[in-house]
C-alpha atoms as a PDB file:
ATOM      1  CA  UNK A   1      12.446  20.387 -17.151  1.00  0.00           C
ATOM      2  CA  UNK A   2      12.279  17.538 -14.433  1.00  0.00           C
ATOM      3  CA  UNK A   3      10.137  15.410 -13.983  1.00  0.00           C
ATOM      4  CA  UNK A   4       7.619  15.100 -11.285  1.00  0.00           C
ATOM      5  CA  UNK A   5       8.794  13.091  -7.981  1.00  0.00           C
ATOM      6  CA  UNK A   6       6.618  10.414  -7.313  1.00  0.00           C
ATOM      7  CA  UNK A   7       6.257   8.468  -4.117  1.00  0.00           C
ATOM      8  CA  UNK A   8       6.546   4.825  -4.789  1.00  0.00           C
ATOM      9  CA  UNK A   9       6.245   2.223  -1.489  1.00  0.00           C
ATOM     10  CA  UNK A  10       7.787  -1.170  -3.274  1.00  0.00           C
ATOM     11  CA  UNK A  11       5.200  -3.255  -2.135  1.00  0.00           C
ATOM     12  CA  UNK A  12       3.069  -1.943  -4.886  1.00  0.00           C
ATOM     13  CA  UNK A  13       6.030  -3.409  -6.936  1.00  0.00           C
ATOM     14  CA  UNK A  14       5.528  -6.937  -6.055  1.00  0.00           C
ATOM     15  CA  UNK A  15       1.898  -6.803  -7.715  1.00  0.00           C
ATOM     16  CA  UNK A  16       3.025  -6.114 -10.579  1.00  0.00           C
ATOM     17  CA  UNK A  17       6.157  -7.622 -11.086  1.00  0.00           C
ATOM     18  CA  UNK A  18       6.678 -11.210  -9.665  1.00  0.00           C
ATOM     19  CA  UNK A  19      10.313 -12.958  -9.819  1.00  0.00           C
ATOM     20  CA  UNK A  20      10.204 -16.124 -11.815  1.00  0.00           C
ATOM     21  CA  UNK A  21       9.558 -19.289 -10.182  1.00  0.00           C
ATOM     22  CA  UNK A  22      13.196 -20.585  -9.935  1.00  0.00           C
ATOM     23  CA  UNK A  23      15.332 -23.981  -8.351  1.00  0.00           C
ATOM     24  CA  UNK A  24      18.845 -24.291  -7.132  1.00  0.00           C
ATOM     25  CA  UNK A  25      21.181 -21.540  -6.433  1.00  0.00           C
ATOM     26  CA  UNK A  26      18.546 -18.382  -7.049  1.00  0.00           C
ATOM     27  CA  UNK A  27      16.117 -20.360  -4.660  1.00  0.00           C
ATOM     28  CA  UNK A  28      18.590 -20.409  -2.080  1.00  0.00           C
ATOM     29  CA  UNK A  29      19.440 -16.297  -2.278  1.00  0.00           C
ATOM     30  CA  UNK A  30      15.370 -16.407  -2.087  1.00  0.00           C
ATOM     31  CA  UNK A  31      15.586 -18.829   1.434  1.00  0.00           C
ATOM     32  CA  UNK A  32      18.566 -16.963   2.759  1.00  0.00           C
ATOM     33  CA  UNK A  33      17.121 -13.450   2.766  1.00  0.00           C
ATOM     34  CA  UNK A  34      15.239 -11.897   5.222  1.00  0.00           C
ATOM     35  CA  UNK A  35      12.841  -9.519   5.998  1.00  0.00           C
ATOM     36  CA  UNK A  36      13.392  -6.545   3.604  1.00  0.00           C
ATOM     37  CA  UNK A  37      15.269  -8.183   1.501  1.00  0.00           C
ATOM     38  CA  UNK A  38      15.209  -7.225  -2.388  1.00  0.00           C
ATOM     39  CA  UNK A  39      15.951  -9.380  -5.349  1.00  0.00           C
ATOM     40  CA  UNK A  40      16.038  -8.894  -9.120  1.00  0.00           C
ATOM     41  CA  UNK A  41      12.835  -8.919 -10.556  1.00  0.00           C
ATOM     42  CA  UNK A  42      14.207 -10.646 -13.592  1.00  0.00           C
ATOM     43  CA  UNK A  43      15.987 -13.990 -11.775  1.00  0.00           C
ATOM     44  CA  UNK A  44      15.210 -14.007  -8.342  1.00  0.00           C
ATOM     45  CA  UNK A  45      18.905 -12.840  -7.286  1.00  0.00           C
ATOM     46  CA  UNK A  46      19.311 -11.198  -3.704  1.00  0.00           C
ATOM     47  CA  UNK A  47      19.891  -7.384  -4.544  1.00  0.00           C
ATOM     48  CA  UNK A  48      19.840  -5.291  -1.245  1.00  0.00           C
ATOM     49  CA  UNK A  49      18.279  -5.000   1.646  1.00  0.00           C
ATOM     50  CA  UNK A  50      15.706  -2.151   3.004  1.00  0.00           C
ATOM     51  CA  UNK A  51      17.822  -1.298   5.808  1.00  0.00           C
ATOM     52  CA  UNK A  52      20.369   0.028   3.615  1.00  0.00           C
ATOM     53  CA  UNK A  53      18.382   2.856   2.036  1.00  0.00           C
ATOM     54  CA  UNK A  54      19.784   6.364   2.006  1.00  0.00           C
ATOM     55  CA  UNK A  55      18.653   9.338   1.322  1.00  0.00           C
ATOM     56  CA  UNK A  56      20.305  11.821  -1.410  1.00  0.00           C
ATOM     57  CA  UNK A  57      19.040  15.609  -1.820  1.00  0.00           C
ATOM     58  CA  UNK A  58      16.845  14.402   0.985  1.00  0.00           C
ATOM     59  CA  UNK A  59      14.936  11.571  -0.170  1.00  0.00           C
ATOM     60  CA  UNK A  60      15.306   7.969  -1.130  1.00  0.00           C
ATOM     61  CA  UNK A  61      13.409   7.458  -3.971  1.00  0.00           C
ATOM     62  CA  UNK A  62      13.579   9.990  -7.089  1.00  0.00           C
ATOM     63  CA  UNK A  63      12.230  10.263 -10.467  1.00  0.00           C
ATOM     64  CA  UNK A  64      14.425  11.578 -13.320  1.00  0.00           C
ATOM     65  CA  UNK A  65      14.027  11.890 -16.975  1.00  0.00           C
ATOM     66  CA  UNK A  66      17.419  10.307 -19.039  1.00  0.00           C
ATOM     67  CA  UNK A  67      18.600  12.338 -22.744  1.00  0.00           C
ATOM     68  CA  UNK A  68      16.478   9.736 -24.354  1.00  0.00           C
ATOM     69  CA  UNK A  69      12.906  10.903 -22.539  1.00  0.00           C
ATOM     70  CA  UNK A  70      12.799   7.718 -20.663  1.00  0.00           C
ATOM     71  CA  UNK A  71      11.608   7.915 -17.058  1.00  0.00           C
ATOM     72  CA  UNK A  72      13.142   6.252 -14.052  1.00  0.00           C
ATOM     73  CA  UNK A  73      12.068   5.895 -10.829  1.00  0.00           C
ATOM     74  CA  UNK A  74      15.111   5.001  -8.672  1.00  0.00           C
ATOM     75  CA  UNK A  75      15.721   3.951  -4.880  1.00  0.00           C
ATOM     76  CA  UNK A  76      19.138   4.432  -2.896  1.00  0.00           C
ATOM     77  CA  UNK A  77      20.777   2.209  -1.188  1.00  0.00           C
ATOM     78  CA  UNK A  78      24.261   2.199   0.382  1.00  0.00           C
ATOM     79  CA  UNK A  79      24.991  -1.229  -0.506  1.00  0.00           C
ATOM     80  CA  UNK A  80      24.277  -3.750  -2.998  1.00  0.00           C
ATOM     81  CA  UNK A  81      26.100  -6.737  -2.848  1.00  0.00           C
ATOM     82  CA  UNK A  82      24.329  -8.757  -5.809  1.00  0.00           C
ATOM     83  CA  UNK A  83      24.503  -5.903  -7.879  1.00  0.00           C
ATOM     84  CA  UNK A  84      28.356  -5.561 -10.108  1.00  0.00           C
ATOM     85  CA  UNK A  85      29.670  -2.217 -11.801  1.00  0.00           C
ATOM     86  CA  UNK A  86      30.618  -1.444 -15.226  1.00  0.00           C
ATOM     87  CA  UNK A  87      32.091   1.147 -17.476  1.00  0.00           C
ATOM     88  CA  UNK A  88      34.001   3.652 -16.938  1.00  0.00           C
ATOM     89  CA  UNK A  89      32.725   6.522 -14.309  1.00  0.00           C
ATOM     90  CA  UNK A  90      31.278   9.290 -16.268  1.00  0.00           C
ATOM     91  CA  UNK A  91      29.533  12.936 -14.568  1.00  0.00           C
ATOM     92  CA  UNK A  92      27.692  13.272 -18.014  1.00  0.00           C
ATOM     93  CA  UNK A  93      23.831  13.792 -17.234  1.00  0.00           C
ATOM     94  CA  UNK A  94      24.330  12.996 -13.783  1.00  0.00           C
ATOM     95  CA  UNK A  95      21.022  13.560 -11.198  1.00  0.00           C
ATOM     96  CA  UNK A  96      22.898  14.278  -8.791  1.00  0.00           C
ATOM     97  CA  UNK A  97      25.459  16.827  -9.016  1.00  0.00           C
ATOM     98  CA  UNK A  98      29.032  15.893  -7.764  1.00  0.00           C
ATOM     99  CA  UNK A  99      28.817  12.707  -8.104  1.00  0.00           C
ATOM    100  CA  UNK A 100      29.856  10.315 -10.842  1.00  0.00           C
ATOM    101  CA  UNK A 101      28.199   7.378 -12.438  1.00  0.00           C
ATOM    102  CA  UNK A 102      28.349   3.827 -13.667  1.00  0.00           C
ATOM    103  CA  UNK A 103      25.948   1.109 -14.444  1.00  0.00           C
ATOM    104  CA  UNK A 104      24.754  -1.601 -12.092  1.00  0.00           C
ATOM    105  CA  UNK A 105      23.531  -5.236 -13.432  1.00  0.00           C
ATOM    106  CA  UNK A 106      22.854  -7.941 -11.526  1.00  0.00           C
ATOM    107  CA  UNK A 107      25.667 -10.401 -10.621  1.00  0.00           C
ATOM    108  CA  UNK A 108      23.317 -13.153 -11.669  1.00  0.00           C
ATOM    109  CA  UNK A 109      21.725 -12.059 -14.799  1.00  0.00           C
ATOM    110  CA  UNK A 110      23.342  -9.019 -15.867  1.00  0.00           C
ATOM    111  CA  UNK A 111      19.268  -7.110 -15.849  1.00  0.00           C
ATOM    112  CA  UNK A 112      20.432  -3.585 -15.846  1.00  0.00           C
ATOM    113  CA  UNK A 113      18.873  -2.124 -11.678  1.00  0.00           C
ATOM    114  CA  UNK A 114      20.470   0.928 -12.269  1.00  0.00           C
ATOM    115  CA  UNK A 115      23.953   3.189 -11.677  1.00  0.00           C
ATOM    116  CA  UNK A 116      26.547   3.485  -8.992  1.00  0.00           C
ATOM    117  CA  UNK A 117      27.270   6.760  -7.585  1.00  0.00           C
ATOM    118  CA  UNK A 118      30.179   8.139  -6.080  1.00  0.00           C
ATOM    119  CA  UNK A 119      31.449  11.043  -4.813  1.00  0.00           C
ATOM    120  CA  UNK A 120      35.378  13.079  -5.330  1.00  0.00           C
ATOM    121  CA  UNK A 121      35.594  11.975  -1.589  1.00  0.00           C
ATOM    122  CA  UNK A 122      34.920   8.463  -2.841  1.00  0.00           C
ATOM    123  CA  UNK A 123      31.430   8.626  -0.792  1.00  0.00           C
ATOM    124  CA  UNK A 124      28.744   6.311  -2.916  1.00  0.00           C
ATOM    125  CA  UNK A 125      25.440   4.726  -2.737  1.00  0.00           C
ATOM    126  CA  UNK A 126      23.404   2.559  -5.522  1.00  0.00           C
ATOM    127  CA  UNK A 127      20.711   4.195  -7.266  1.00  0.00           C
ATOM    128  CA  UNK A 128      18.581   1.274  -8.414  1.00  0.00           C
ATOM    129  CA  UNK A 129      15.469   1.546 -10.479  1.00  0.00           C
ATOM    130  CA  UNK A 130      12.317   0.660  -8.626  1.00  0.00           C
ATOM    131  CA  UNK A 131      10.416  -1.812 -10.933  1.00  0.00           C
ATOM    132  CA  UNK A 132      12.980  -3.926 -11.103  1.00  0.00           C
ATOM    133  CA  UNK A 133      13.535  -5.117  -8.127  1.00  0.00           C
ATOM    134  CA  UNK A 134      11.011  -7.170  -5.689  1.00  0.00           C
ATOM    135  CA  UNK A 135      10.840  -8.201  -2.273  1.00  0.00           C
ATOM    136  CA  UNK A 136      11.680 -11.664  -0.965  1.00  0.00           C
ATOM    137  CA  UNK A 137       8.599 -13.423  -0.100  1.00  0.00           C
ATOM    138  CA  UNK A 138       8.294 -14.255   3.130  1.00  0.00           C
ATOM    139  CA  UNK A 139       7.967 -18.167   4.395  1.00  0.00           C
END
């Protein structure tokens, strides 16, 4: 059984979850982002950027249920330069058939955002997990 989709706007995000007051380089990835910008909820890093969403099976955010009953709502992006892959791809419990998986940290903190996807045809995007990420604030 799958769960539900739920529509999730981000802003509602930044409510709840507020990137830590930081200095130095994190501050800078803060200053240096623009409008749309996202950044790790945990440290502040510069994630992705709004303008890179995509939308797989039709949409761009999803809700899925791992083996372990957890829920995750996830948003898809076709890059995510402050995000860094790891392990080895795997099509075991995959949501979204064809494609492959790894996980995706955060080049700064190493906060699990979610999995990389990619395709036989070596076609890809980021599915990162919505809670943890926030937008930049804006000057």
């Amino acid at each position: 059984m799958q769960a539900p989709t739920v529509a999730l706007d981000l802003r509602d995000t930044r409510s709840r979850i507020q990137a830590p007051e930081t200095t130095g380089k994190r501050e800078r990835s803060r200053e240096e982002s623009g409008d749309g910008a996202l950044l790790c909820a945990a440290c502040g890093e510069m994630i992705t950027d709004r303008r890179e969403g995509v939308a797989p099976n039709g949409s761009h955010e999803h809700t899925f249920v791992n083996p372990a009953g957890i829920i995750y709502q996830i948003a898809c992006f076709r890059a995510a330069p402050g995000c860094r892959e790891s392990g080895d791809p795997t099509g075991d419990w995959s949501w979204f058939p064809g494609y492959l998986w790894r996980y995706a940290f955060c080049r700064s903190c190493a906060e699990h955002l979610g999995w990389l996807y990619r395709s036989g045809f070596g076609e890809g995007f980021w599915g990162l997990i919505v809670p943890r990420l926030v937008e930049a604030r804006r000057s």
